[in-house]
N, C-alpha and C. Protein backbone atom coordinates (compact mmCIF):
# COMPACT_ATOMS: atom_id res chain seq x y z
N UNK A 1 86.00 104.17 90.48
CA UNK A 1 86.92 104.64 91.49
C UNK A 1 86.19 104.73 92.83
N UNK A 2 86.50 103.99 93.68
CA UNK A 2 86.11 104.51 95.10
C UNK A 2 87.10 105.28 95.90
N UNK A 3 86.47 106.34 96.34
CA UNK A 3 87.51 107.36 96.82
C UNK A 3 87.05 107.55 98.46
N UNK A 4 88.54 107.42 99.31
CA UNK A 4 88.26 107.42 100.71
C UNK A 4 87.38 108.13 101.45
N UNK A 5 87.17 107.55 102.67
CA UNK A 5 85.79 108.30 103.58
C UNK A 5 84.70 108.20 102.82
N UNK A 6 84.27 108.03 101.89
CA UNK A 6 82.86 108.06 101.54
C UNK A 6 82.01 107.06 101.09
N UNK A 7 81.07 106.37 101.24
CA UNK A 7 80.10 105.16 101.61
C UNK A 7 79.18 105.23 99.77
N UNK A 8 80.29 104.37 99.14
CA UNK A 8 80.03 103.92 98.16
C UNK A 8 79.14 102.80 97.53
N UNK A 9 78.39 102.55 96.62
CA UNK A 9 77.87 101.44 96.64
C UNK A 9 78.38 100.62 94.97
N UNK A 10 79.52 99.38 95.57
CA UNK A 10 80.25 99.30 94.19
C UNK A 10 79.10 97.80 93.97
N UNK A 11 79.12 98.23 92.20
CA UNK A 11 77.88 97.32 91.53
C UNK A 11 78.87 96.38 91.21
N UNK A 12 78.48 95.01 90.63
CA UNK A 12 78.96 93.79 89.85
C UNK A 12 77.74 93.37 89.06
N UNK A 13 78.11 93.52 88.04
CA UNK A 13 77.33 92.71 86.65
C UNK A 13 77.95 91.51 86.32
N UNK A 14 76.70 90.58 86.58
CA UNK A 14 77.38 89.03 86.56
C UNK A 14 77.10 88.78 84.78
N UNK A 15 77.60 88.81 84.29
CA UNK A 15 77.80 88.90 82.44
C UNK A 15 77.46 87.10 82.18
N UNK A 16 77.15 85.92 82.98
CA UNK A 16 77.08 84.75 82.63
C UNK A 16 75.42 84.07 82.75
N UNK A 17 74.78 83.31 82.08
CA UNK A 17 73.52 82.50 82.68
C UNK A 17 73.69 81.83 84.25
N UNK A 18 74.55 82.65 85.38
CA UNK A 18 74.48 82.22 86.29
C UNK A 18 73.35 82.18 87.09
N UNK A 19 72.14 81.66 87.89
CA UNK A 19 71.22 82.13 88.64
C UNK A 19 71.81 82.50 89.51
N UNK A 20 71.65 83.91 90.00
CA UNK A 20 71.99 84.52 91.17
C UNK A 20 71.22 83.99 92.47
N UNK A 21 69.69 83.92 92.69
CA UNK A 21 69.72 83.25 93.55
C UNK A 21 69.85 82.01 93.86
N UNK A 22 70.86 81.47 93.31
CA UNK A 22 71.46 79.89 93.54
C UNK A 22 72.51 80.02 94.99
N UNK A 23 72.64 81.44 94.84
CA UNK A 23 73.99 81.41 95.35
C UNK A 23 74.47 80.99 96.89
N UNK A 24 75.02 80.55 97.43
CA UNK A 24 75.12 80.02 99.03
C UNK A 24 76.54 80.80 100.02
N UNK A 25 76.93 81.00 98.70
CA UNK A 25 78.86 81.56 99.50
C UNK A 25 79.11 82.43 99.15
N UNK A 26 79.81 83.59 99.35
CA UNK A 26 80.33 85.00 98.20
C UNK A 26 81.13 85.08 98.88
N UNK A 27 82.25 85.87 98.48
CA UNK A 27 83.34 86.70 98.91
C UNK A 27 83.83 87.40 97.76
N UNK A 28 83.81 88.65 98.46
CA UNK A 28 84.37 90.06 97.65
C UNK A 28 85.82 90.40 97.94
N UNK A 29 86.98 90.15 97.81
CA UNK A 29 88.32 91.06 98.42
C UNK A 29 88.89 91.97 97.59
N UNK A 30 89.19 92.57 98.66
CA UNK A 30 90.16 93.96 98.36
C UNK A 30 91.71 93.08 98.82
N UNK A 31 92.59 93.78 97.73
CA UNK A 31 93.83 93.43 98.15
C UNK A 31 94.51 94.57 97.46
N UNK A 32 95.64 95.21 98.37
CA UNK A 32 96.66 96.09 98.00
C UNK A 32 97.42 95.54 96.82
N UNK A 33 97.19 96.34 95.76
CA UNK A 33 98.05 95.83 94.65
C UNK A 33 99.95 96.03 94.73
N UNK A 34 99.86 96.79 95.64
CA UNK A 34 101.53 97.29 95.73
C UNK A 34 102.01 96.24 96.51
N UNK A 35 101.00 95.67 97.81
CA UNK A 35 101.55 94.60 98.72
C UNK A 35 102.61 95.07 99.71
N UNK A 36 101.94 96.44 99.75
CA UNK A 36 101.91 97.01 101.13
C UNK A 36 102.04 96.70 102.54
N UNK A 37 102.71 95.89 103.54
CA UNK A 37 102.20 95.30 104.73
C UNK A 37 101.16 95.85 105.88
N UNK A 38 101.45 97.20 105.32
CA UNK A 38 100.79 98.33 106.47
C UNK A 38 98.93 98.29 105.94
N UNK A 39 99.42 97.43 104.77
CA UNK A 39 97.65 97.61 103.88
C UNK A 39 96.96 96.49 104.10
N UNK A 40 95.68 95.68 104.90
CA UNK A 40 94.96 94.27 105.17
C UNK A 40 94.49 94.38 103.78
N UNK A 41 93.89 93.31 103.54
CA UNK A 41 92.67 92.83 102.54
C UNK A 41 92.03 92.71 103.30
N UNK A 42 90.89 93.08 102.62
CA UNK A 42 89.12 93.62 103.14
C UNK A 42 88.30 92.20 102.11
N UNK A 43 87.54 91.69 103.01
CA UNK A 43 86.66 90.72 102.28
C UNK A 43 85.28 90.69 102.91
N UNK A 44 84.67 90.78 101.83
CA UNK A 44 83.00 90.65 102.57
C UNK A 44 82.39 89.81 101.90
N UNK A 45 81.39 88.91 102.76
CA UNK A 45 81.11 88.16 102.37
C UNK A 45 79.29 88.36 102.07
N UNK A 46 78.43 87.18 102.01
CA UNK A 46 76.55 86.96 101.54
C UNK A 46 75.94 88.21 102.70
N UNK A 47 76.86 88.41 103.67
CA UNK A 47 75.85 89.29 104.70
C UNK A 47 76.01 91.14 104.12
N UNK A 48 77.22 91.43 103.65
CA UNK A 48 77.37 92.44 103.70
C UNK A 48 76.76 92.65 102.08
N UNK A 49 76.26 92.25 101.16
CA UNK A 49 76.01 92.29 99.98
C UNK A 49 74.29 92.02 99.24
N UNK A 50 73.72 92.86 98.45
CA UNK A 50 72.20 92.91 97.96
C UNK A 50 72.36 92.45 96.20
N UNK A 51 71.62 90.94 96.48
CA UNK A 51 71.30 90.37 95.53
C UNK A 51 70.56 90.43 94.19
N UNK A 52 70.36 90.90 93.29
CA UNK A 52 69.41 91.23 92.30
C UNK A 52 69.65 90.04 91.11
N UNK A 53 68.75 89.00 91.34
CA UNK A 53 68.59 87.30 90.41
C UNK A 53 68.60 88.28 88.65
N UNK A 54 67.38 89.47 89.21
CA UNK A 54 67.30 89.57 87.44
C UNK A 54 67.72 90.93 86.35
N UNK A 55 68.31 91.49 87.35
CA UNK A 55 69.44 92.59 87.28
C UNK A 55 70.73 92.11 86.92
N UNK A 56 70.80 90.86 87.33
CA UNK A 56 72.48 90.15 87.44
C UNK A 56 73.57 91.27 88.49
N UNK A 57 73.26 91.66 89.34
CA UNK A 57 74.12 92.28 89.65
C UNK A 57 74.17 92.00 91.30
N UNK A 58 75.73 92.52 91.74
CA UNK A 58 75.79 92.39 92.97
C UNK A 58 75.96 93.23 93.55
N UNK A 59 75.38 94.11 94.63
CA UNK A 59 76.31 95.28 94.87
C UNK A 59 76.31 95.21 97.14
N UNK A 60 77.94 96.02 96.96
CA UNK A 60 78.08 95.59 98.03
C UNK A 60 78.07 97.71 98.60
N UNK A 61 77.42 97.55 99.51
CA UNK A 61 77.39 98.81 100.50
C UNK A 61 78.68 99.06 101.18
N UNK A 62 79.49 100.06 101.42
CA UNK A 62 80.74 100.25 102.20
C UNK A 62 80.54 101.34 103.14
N UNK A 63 80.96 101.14 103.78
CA UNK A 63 80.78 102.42 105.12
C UNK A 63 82.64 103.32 104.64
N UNK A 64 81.97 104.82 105.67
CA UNK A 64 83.10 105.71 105.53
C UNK A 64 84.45 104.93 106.35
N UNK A 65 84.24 103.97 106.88
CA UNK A 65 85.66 103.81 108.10
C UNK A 65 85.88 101.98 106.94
N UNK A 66 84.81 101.66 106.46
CA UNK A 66 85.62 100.72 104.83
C UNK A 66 86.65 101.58 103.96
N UNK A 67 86.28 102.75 103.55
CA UNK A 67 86.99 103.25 102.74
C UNK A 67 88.44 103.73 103.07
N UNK A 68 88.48 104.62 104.52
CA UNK A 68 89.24 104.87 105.23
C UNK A 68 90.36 103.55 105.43
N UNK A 69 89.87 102.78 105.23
CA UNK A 69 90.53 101.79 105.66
C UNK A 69 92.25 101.54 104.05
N UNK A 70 91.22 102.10 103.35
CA UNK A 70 91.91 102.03 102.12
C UNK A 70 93.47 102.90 102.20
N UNK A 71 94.65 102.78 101.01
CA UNK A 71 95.54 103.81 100.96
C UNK A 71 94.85 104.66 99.66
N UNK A 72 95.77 105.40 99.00
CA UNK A 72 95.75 106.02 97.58
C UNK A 72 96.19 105.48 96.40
N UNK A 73 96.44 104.03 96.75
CA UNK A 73 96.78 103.17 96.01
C UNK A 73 96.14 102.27 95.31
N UNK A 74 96.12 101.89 94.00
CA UNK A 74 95.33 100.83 93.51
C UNK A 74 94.64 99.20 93.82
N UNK A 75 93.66 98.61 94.23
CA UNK A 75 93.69 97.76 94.84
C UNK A 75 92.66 96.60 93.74
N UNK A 76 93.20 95.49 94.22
CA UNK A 76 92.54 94.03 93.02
C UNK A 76 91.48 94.30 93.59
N UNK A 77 90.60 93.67 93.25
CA UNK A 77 89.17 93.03 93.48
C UNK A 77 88.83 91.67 92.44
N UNK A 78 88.16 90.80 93.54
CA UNK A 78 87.91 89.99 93.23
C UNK A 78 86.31 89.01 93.71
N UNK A 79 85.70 88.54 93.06
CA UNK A 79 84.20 87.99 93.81
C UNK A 79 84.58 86.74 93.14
N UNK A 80 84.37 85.65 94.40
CA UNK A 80 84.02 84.30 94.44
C UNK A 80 82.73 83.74 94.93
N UNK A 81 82.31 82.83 94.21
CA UNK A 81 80.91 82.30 94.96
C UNK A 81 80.66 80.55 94.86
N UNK A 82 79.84 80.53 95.63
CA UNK A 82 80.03 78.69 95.72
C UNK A 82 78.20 79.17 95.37
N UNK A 83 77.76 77.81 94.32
CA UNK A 83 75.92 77.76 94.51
C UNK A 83 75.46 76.69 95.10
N UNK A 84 74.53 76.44 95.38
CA UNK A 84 74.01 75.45 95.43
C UNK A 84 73.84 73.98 95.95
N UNK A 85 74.73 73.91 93.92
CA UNK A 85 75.00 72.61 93.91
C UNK A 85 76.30 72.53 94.14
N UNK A 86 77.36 73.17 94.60
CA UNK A 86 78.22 73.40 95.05
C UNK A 86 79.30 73.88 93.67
N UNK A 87 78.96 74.28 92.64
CA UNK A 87 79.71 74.57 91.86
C UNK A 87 80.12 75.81 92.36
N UNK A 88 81.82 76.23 92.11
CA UNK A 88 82.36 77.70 92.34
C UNK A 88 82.79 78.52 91.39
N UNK A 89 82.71 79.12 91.49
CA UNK A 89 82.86 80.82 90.44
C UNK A 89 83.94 81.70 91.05
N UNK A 90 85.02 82.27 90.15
CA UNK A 90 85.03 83.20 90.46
C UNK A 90 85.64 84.59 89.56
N UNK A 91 85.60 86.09 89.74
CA UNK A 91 85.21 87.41 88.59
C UNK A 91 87.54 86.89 88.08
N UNK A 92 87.22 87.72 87.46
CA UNK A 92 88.37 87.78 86.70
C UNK A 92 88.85 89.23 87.83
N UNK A 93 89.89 89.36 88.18
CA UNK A 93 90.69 90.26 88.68
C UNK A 93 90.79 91.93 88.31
N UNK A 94 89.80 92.30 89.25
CA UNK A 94 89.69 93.65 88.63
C UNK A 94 90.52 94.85 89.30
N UNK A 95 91.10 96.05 88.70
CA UNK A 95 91.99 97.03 89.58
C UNK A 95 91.12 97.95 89.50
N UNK A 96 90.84 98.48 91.19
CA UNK A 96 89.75 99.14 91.10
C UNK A 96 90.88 100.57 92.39
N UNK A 97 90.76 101.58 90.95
CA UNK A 97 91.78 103.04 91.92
C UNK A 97 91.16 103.45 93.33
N UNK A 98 91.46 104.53 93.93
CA UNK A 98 91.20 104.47 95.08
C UNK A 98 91.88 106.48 95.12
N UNK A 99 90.62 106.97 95.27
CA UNK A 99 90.92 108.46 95.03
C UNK A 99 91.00 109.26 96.74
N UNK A 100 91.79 110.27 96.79
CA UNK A 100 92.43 110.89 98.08
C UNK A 100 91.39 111.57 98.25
N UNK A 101 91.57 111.97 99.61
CA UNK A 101 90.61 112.93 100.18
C UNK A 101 91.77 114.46 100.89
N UNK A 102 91.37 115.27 101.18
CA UNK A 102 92.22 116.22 101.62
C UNK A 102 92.19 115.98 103.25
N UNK A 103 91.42 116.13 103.65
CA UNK A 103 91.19 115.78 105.06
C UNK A 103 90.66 114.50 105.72
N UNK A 104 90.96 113.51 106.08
CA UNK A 104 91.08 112.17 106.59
C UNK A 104 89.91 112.22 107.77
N UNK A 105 89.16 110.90 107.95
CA UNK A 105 88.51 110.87 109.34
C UNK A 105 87.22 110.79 108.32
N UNK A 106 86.10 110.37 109.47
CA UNK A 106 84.55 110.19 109.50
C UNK A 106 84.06 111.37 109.74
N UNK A 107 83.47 111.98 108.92
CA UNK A 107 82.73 112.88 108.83
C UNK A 107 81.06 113.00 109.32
């Protein structure tokens, strides 16, 4: 659960013999599962994200005004990546909740 205003660090365990540092392209999105208009999709891409080849994992850093950005609503997630040799990947569709805060804003 990532819950608003607060600077989370969400992990990805790559579960395949992929080499992680193969990798050349990423993208992470957030998308409103309700399809909300008032709600963007959030995508980050190789800059905003820390690589670990033998961890398998990806994890991306979010700031308090990322989260904020969020509703109280459930949102997809998804990671795509291009390597290399140009082969592309991408995670299976995950619903990742999104917990309230009482008082709103950057703290």
């Amino acid at each position: 659960m990532i819950i608003r205003g607060t600077t989370p660090t969400v992990v990805f365990k790559v579960k395949t013999d992929l080499d992680l540092s193969e990798i050349v392209e990423l993208w992470i999105t957030f998308k409103p599962k309700t399809g909300d208009p008032r709600q963007r999709d959030m995508t980050y891409d190789l800059e905003d994200v820390t690589i670990d080849p033998l961890l398998k994992t990806i994890s991306l850093f979010m700031s308090q005004e990322d989260t904020l950005a969020f509703n109280e609503k459930p949102y997809n997630v998804q990671v795509r990546l291009r390597t290399q040799d140009d082969s592309a990947y991408a995670s299976s569709i995950i619903e990742e909740p999104i917990g309230r805060i009482l008082k709103d804003g950057v703290i």
